[in-house]
Protein backbone atom coordinates (compact mmCIF):
# COMPACT_ATOMS: atom_id res chain seq x y z
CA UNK A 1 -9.57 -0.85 15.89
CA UNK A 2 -10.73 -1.84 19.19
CA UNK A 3 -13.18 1.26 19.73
CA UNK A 4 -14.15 0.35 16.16
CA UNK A 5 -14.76 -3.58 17.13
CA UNK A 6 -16.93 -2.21 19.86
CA UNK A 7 -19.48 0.04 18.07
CA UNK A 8 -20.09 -3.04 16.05
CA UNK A 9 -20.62 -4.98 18.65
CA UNK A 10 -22.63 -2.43 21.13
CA UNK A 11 -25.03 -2.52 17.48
CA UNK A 12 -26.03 -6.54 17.71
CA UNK A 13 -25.59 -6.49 21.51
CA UNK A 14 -29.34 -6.43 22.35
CA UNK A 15 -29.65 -8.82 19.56
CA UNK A 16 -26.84 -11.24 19.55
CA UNK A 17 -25.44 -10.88 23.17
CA UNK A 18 -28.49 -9.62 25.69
CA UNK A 19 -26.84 -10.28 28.89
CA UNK A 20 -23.12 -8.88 27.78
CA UNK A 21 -21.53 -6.07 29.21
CA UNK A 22 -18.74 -4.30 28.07
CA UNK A 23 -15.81 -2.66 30.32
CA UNK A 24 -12.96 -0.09 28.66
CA UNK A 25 -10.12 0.36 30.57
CA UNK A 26 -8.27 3.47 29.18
CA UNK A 27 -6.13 5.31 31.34
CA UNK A 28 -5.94 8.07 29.00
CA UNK A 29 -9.67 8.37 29.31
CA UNK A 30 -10.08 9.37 25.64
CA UNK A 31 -13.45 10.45 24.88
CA UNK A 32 -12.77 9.48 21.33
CA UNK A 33 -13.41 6.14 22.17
CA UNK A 34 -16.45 6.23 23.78
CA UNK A 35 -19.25 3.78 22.12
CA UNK A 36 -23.00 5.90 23.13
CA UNK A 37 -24.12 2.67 24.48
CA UNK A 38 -25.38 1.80 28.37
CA UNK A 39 -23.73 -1.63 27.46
CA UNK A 40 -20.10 0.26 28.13
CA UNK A 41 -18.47 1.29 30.94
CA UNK A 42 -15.17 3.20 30.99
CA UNK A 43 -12.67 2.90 33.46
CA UNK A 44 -9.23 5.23 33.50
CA UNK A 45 -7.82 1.73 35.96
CA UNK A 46 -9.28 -1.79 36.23
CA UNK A 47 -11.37 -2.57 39.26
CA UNK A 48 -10.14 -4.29 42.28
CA UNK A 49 -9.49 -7.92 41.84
CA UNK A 50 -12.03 -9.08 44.37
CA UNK A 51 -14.95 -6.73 42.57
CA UNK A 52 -15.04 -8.40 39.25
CA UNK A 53 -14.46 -11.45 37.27
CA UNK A 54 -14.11 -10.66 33.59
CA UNK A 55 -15.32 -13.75 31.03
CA UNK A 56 -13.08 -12.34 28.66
CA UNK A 57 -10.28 -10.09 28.21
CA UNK A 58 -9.80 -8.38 24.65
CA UNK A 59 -6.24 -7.05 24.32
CA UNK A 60 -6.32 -4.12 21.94
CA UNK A 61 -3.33 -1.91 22.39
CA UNK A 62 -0.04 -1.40 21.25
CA UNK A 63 1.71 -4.61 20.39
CA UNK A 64 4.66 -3.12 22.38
CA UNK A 65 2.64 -1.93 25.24
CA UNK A 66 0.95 -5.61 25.88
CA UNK A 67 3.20 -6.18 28.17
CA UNK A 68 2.65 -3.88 31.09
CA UNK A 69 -1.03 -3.73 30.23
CA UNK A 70 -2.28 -7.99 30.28
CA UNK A 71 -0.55 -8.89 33.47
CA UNK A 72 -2.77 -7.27 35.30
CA UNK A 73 -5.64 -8.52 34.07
CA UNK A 74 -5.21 -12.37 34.68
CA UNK A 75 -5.97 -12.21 38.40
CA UNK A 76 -9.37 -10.85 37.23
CA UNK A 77 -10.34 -13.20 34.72
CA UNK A 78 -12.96 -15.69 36.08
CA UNK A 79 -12.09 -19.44 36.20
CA UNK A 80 -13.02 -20.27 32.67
CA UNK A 81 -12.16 -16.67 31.28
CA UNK A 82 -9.99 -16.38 28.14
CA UNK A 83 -7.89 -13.79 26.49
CA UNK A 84 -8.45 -12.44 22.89
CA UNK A 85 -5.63 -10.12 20.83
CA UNK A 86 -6.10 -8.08 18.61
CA UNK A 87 -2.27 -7.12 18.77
CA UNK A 88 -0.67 -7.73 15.52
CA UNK A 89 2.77 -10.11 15.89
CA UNK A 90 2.09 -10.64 19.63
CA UNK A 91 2.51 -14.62 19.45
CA UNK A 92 -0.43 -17.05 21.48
CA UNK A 93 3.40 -18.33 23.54
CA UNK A 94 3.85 -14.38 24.38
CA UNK A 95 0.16 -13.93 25.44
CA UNK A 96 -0.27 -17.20 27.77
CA UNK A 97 2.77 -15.94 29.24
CA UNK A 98 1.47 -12.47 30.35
CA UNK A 99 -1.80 -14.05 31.45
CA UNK A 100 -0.79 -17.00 33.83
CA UNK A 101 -1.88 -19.92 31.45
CA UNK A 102 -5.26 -18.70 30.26
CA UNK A 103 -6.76 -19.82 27.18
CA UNK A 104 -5.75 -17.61 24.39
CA UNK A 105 -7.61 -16.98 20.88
CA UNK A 106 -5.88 -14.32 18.67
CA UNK A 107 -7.57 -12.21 16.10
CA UNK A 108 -6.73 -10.48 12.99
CA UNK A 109 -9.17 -8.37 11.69
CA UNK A 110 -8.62 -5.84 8.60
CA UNK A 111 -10.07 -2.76 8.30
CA UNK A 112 -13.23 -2.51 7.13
CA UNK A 113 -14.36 -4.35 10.60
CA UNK A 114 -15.24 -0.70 11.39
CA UNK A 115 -17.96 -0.63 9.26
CA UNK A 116 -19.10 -4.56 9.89
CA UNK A 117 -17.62 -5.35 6.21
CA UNK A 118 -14.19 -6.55 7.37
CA UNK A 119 -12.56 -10.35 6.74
CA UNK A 120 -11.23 -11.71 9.77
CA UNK A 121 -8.88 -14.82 10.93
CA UNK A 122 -9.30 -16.42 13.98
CA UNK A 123 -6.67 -18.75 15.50
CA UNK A 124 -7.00 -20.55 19.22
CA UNK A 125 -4.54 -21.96 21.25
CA UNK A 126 -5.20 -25.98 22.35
CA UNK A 127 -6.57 -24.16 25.33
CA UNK A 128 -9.74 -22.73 24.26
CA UNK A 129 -12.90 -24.42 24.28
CA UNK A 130 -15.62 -24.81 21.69
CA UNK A 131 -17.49 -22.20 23.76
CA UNK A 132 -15.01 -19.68 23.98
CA UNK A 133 -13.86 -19.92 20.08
CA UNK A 134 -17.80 -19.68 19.24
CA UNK A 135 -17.86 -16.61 21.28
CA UNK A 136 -15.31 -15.14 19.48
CA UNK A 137 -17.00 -16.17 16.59
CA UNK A 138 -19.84 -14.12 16.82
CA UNK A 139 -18.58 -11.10 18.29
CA UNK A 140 -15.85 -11.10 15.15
CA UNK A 141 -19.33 -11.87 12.79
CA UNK A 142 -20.43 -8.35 13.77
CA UNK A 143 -17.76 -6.65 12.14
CA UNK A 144 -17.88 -8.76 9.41
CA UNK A 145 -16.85 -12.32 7.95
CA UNK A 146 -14.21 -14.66 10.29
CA UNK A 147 -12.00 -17.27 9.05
CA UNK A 148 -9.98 -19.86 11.63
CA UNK A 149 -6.76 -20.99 10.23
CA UNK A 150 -4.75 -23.97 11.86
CA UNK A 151 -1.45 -22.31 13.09
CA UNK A 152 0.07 -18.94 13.64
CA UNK A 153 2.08 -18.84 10.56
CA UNK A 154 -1.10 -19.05 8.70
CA UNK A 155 -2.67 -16.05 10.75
CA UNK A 156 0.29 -14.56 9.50
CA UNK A 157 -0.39 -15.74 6.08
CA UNK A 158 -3.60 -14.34 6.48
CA UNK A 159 -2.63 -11.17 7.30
CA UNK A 160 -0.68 -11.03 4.22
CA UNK A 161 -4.14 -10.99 2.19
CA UNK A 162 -6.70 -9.58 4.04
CA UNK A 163 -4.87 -7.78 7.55
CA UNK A 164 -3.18 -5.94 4.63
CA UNK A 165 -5.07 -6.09 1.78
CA UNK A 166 -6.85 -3.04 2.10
CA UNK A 167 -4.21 -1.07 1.42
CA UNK A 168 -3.61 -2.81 -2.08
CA UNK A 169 -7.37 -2.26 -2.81
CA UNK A 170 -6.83 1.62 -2.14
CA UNK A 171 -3.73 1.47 -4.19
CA UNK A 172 -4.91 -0.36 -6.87
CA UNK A 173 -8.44 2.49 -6.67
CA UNK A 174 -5.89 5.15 -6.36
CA UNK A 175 -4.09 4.25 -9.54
CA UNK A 176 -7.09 3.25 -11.97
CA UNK A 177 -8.65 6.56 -10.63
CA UNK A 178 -5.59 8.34 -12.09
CA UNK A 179 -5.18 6.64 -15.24
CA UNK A 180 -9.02 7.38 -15.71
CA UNK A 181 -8.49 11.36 -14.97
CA UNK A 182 -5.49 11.00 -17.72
CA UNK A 183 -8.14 9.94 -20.01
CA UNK A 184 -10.16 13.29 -19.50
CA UNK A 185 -12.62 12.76 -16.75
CA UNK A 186 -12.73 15.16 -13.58
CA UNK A 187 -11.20 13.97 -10.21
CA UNK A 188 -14.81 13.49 -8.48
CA UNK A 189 -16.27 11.56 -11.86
CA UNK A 190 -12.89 9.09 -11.99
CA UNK A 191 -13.62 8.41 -8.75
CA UNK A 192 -17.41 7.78 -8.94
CA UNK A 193 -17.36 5.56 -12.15
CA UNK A 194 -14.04 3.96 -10.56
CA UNK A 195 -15.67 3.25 -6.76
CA UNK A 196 -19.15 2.36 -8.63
CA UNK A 197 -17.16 -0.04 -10.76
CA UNK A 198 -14.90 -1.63 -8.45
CA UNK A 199 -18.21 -2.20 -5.89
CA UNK A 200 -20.29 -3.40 -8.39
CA UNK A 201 -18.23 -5.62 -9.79
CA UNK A 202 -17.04 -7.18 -6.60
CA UNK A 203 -20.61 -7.48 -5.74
CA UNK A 204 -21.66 -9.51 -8.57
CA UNK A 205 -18.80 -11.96 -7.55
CA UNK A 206 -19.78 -12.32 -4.20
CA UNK A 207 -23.05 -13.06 -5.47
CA UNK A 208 -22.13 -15.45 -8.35
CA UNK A 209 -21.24 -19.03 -8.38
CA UNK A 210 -19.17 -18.61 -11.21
CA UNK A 211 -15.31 -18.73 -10.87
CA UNK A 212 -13.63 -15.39 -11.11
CA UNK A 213 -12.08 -16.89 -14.66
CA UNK A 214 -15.69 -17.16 -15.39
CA UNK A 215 -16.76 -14.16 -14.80
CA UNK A 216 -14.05 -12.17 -16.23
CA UNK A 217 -14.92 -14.37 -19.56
CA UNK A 218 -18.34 -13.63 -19.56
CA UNK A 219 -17.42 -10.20 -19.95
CA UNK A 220 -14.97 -10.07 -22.47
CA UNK A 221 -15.56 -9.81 -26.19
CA UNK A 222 -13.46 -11.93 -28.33
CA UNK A 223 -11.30 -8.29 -30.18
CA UNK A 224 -13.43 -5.88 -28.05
CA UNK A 225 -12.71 -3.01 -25.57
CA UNK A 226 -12.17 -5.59 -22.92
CA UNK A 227 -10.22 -7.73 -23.99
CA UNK A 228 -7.42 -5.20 -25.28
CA UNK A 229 -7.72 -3.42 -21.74
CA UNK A 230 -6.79 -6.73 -20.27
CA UNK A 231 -3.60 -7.78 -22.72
CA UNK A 232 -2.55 -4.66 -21.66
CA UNK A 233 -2.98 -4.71 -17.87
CA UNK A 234 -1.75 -8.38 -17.50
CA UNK A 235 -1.08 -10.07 -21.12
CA UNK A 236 2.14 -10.97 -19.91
CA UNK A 237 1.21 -12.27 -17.15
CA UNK A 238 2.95 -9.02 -15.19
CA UNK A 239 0.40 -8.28 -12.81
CA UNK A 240 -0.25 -12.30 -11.18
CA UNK A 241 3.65 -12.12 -10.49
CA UNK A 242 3.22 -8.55 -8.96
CA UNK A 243 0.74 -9.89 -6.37
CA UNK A 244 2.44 -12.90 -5.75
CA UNK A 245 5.38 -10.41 -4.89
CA UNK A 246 3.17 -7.83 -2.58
CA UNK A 247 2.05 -10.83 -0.57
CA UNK A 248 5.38 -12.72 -0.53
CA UNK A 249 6.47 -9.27 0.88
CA UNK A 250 3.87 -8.45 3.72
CA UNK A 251 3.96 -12.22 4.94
CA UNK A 252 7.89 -12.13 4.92
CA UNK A 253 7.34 -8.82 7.28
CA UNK A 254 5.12 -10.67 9.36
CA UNK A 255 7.43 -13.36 10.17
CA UNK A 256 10.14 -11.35 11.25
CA UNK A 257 7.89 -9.23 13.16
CA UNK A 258 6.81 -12.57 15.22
């Protein structure tokens, strides 16, 4: 996610940030990684603490790794540098800790951010200033659309819906492009008319100020082909109470992953 976060961000650079550079610090010095920008340097170990002074260190490793990598990297933030994470269930507490004190902003961001189509929650410690959370702001705006929530236990809320929510969305694509093979149509068409569908539809939402209830209305015939497709996928009221359970579930995970 992090070499994903930074080819969207390498893309608006010269735009949105014209005097940025960027500095990856991989000791495995994975060539995967590598953005094809002059923005980036890579580094297999940071640089002596008396040659730099980042602005901002972005933690994106390991959750269980954060703690050998972000110590080292406090001495060489500058005096009003801040830490963003983008390690899931690594708590703001856990972060200040490893970074002697510095302001601390964590972000969740799903994955689409890879293709600058993601949803993303922002939450900042009472540390951070308005300049540092509207930094993170627009970085996070380049992979997508951000969202600040109050606490950590609504990050983890969030996380619930949209951190995880992608994989429901596949799920859900993966079983309505089954059920529409069972009715006769090749692999490759289900999954054209059911990708086409699904995009086009959610499209038309996005673009609507009509309530999803609305919508869904608008398209349903009072005895047509609609309307018996949805008494059977959720005329008794099955498939509200199965979300409500899938979220229930992934935020329940979260919290005892804090």
């Amino acid at each position: 996610m992090g070499g994903a976060l930074l080819t969207q961000w390498c893309a608006v650079a010269e735009r949105n940030f014209p005097d940025t550079k960027f500095f990856v610090i991989d000791p495995t010095n994975d060539d995967s990684l590598s953005s094809k920008s002059d923005r980036v340097e890579y580094m297999c170990e940071p640089p002596a603490v008396d040659a730099c002074g980042f602005d901002l260190v972005i933690v994106a490793v390991k959750p269980q790794t954060v703690a050998e990598v972000l110590p080292d990297y406090a001495s060489r933030l500058s005096s009003d540098g801040f830490v963003a994470s983008i390690a899931a269930g690594c708590s703001i507490e856990r972060l200040q800790a490893l970074s002697d004190g510095a302001a601390v902003i964590r972000i969740m961001p799903n994955l689409p951010s890879a293709i600058g189509a993601g949803v993303c929650g922002l939450c900042a410690d009472d540390r951070a200033t308005d300049a540092q959370r509207t930094l993170i702001e627009r970085l996070m705006e380049a992979a997508g659309s951000t969202m600040w929530v109050a606490d950590e236990d609504m990050l983890d809320r969030l996380t619930a819906v949209a951190g995880s929510g992608p994989g429901y969305v596949f799920e859900i694509a993966r079983s309505y492009v089954d059920a529409a093979t069972a009715l006769g149509f090749s692999a490759e068409d289900a999954r054209q008319l059911v990708l086409g569908t699904m995009a086009g539809t959610i499209a038309m939402a996005q673009a609507s100020d009509l309530s999803l209830e609305e919508l869904r209305t608008g398209v349903t015939s009072k005895n047509g082909t609609t309307a018996a497709g949805l008494d059977a996928l959720n005329g008794d009221g099955v498939l509200g109470e199965r979300l409500c359970d899938t979220l229930t579930a992934a935020y329940d995970r979260a919290v005892e992953l804090r």
